[in-house]
Structures are given as C-alpha cells and as structure tokens.
N, C-alpha and C. Protein backbone atom coordinates (compact mmCIF):
# COMPACT_ATOMS: atom_id res chain seq x y z
N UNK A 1 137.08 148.51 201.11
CA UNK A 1 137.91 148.37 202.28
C UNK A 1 137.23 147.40 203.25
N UNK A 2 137.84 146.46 203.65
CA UNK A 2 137.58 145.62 204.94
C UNK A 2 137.94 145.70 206.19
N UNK A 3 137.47 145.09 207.16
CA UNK A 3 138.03 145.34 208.45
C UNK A 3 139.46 145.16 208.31
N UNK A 4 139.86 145.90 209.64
CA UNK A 4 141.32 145.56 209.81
C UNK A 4 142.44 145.73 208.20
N UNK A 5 141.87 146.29 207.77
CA UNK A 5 142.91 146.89 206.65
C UNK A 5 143.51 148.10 206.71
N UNK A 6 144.41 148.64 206.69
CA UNK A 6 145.13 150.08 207.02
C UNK A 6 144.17 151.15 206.25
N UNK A 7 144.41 152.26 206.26
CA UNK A 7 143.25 153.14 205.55
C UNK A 7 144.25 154.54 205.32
N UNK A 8 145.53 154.16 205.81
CA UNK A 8 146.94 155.41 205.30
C UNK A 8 148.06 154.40 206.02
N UNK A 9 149.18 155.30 205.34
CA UNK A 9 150.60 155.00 206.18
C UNK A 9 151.25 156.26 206.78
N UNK A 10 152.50 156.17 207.63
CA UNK A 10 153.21 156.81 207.70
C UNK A 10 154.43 156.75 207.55
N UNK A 11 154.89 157.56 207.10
CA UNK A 11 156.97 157.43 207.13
C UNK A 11 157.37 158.72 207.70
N UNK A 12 158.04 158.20 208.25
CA UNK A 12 158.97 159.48 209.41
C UNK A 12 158.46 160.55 209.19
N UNK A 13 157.14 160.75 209.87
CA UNK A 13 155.73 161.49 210.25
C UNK A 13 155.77 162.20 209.63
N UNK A 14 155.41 161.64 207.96
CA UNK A 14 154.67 162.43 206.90
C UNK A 14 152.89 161.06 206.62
N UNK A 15 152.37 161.38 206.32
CA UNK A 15 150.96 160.62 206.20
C UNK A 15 150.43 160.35 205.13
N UNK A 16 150.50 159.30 204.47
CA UNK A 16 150.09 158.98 203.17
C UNK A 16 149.16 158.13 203.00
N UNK A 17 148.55 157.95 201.80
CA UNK A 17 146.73 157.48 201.79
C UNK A 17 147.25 156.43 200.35
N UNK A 18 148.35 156.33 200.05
CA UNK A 18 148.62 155.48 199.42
C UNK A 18 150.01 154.34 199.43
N UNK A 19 149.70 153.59 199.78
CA UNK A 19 150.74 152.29 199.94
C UNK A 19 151.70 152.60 198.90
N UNK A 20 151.64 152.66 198.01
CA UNK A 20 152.86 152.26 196.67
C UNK A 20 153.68 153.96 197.30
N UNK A 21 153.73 154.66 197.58
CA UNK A 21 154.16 156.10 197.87
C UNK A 21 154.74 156.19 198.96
N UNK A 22 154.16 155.43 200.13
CA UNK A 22 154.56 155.06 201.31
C UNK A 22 155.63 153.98 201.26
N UNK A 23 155.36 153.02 200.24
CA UNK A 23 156.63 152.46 200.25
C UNK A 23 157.87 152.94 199.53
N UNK A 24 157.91 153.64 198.21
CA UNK A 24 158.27 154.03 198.12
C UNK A 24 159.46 155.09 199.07
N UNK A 25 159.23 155.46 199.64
CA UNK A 25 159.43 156.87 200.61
C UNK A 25 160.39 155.94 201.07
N UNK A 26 159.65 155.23 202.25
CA UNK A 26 160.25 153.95 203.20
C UNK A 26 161.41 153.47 202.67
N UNK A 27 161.81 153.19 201.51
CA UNK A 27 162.89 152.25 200.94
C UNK A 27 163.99 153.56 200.58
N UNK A 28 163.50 154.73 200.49
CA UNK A 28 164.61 155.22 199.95
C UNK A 28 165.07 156.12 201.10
N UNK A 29 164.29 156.21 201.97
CA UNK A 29 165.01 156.41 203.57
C UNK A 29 165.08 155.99 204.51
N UNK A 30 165.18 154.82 204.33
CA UNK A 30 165.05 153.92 205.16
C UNK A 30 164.70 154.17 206.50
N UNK A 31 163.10 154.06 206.84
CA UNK A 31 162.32 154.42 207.39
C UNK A 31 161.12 153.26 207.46
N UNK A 32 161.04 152.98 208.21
CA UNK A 32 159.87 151.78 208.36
C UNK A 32 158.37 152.29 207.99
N UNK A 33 157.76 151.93 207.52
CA UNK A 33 156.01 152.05 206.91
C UNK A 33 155.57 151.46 207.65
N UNK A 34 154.14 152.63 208.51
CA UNK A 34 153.68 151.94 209.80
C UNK A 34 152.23 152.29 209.24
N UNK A 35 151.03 151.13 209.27
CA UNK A 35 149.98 151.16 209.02
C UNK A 35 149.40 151.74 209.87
N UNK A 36 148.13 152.47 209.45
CA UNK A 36 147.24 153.45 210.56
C UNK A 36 145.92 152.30 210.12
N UNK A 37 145.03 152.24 211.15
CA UNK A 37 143.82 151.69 211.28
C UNK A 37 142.69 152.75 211.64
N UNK A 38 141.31 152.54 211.59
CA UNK A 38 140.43 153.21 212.20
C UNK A 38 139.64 151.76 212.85
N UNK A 39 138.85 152.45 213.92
CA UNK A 39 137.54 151.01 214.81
C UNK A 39 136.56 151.54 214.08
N UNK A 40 135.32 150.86 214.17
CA UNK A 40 134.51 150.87 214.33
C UNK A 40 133.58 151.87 214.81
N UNK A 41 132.42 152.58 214.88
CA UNK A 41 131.99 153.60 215.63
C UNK A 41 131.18 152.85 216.30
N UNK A 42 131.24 153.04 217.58
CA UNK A 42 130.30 152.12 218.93
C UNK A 42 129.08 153.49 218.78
N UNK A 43 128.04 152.56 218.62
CA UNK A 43 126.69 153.42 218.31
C UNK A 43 125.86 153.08 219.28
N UNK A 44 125.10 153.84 219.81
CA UNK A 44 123.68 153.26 220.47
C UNK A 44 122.73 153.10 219.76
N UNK A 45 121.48 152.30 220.16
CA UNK A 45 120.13 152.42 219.82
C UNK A 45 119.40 153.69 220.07
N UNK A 46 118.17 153.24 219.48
CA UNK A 46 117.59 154.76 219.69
C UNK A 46 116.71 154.38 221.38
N UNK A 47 116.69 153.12 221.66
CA UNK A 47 115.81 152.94 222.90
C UNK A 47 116.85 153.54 224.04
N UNK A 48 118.67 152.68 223.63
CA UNK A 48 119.06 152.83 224.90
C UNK A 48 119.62 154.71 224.68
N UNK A 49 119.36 155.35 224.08
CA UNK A 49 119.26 156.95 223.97
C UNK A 49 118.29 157.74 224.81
N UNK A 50 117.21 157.05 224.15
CA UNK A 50 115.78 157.32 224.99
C UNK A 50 115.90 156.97 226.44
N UNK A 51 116.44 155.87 227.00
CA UNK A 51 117.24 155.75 228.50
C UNK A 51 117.57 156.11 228.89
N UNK A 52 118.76 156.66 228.57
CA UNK A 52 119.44 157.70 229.04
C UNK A 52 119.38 159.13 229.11
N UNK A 53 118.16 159.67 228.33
CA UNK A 53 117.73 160.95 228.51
C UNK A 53 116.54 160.77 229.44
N UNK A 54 115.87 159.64 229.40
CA UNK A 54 114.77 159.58 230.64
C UNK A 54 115.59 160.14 232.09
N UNK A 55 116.75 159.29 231.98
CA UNK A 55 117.41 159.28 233.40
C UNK A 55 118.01 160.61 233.78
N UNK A 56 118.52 161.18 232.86
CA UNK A 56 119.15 162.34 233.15
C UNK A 56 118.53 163.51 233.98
N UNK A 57 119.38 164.10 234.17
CA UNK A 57 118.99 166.05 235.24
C UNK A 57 118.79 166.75 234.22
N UNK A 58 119.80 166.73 232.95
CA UNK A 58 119.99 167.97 232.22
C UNK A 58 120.74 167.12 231.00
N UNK A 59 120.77 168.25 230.35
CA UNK A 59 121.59 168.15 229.27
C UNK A 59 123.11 168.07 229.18
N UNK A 60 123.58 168.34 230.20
CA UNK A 60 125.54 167.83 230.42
C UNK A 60 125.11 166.35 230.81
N UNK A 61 124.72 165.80 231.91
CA UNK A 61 124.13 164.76 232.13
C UNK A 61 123.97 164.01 231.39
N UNK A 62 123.15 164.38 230.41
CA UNK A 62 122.73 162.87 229.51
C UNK A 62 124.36 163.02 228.32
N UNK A 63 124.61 163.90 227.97
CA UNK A 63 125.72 164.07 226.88
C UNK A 63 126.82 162.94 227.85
N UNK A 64 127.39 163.46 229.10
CA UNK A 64 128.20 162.64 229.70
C UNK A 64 127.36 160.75 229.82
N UNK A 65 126.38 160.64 230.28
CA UNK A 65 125.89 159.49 230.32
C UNK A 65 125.96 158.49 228.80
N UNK A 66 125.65 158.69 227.70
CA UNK A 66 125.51 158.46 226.61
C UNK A 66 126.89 158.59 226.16
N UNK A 67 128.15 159.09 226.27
CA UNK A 67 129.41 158.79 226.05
C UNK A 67 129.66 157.70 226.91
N UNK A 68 129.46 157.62 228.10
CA UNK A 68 129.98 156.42 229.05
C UNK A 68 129.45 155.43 228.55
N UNK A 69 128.20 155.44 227.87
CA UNK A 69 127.31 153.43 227.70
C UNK A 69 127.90 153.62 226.43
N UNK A 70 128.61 154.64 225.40
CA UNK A 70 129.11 154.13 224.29
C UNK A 70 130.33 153.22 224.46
N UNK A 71 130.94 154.08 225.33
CA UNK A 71 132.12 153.53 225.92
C UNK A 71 132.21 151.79 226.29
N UNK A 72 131.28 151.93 226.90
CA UNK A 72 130.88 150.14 227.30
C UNK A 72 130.77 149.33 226.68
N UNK A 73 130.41 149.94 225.35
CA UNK A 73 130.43 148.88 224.14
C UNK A 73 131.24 147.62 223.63
C-alpha cells in the first residue's frame, strides 16, 4: 500500500476492505463507492518527549502537552 491509496470503501454505510465487492454492491444499488483513507501518525522524538516531561507539573500535564506538539506537526 502507498500513500494516499484508499485502505476500504463504503456503500450506503456498509464498509468493505475490498474494491471488487464494493463495486460490485455500488452498481447494483446504485450507490456511489466512497474511498476511506488513513494519515500518517505524527510522532515525536524521544528528545522533544524528554521536553516536554522536563516542563511539565504532572502527569495530565505532560499527556495534554505532548498531544498539543503532536498536533503541531
């Protein structure tokens, strides 16, 4: 699998992991086949981890801090 390639479909919100089935479906109820994607997982380093637990109060703290700089990614 490569980027940006679908990784399931759907037809009139049933979820399928195979194209030929999905189309299938699609043509005989006429129902449009809508590709699902996944991203990427935005990861940190282990330094900027170590950062952000330096900085922290506590442990909600750094959990919330370390979602936000993933976020930033």
């Amino acid at each position: 699998m490569t980027a940006n390639e679908p990784v399931a479909w759907m037809v009139d919100g049933v979820l399928f992991n195979s194209l030929g089935a999905a189309l299938n479906i699609s043509f005989d109820i006429e129902q449009p086949c809508i590709p699902l994607y996944t991203h990427p997982a935005k990861t940190l380093t282990d330094e900027e981890i170590i950062a952000e637990w330096e900085e922290s109060k506590d442990e909600v703290d750094f959990a919330r801090a370390i979602l936000r700089k993933a976020q930033e990614k």
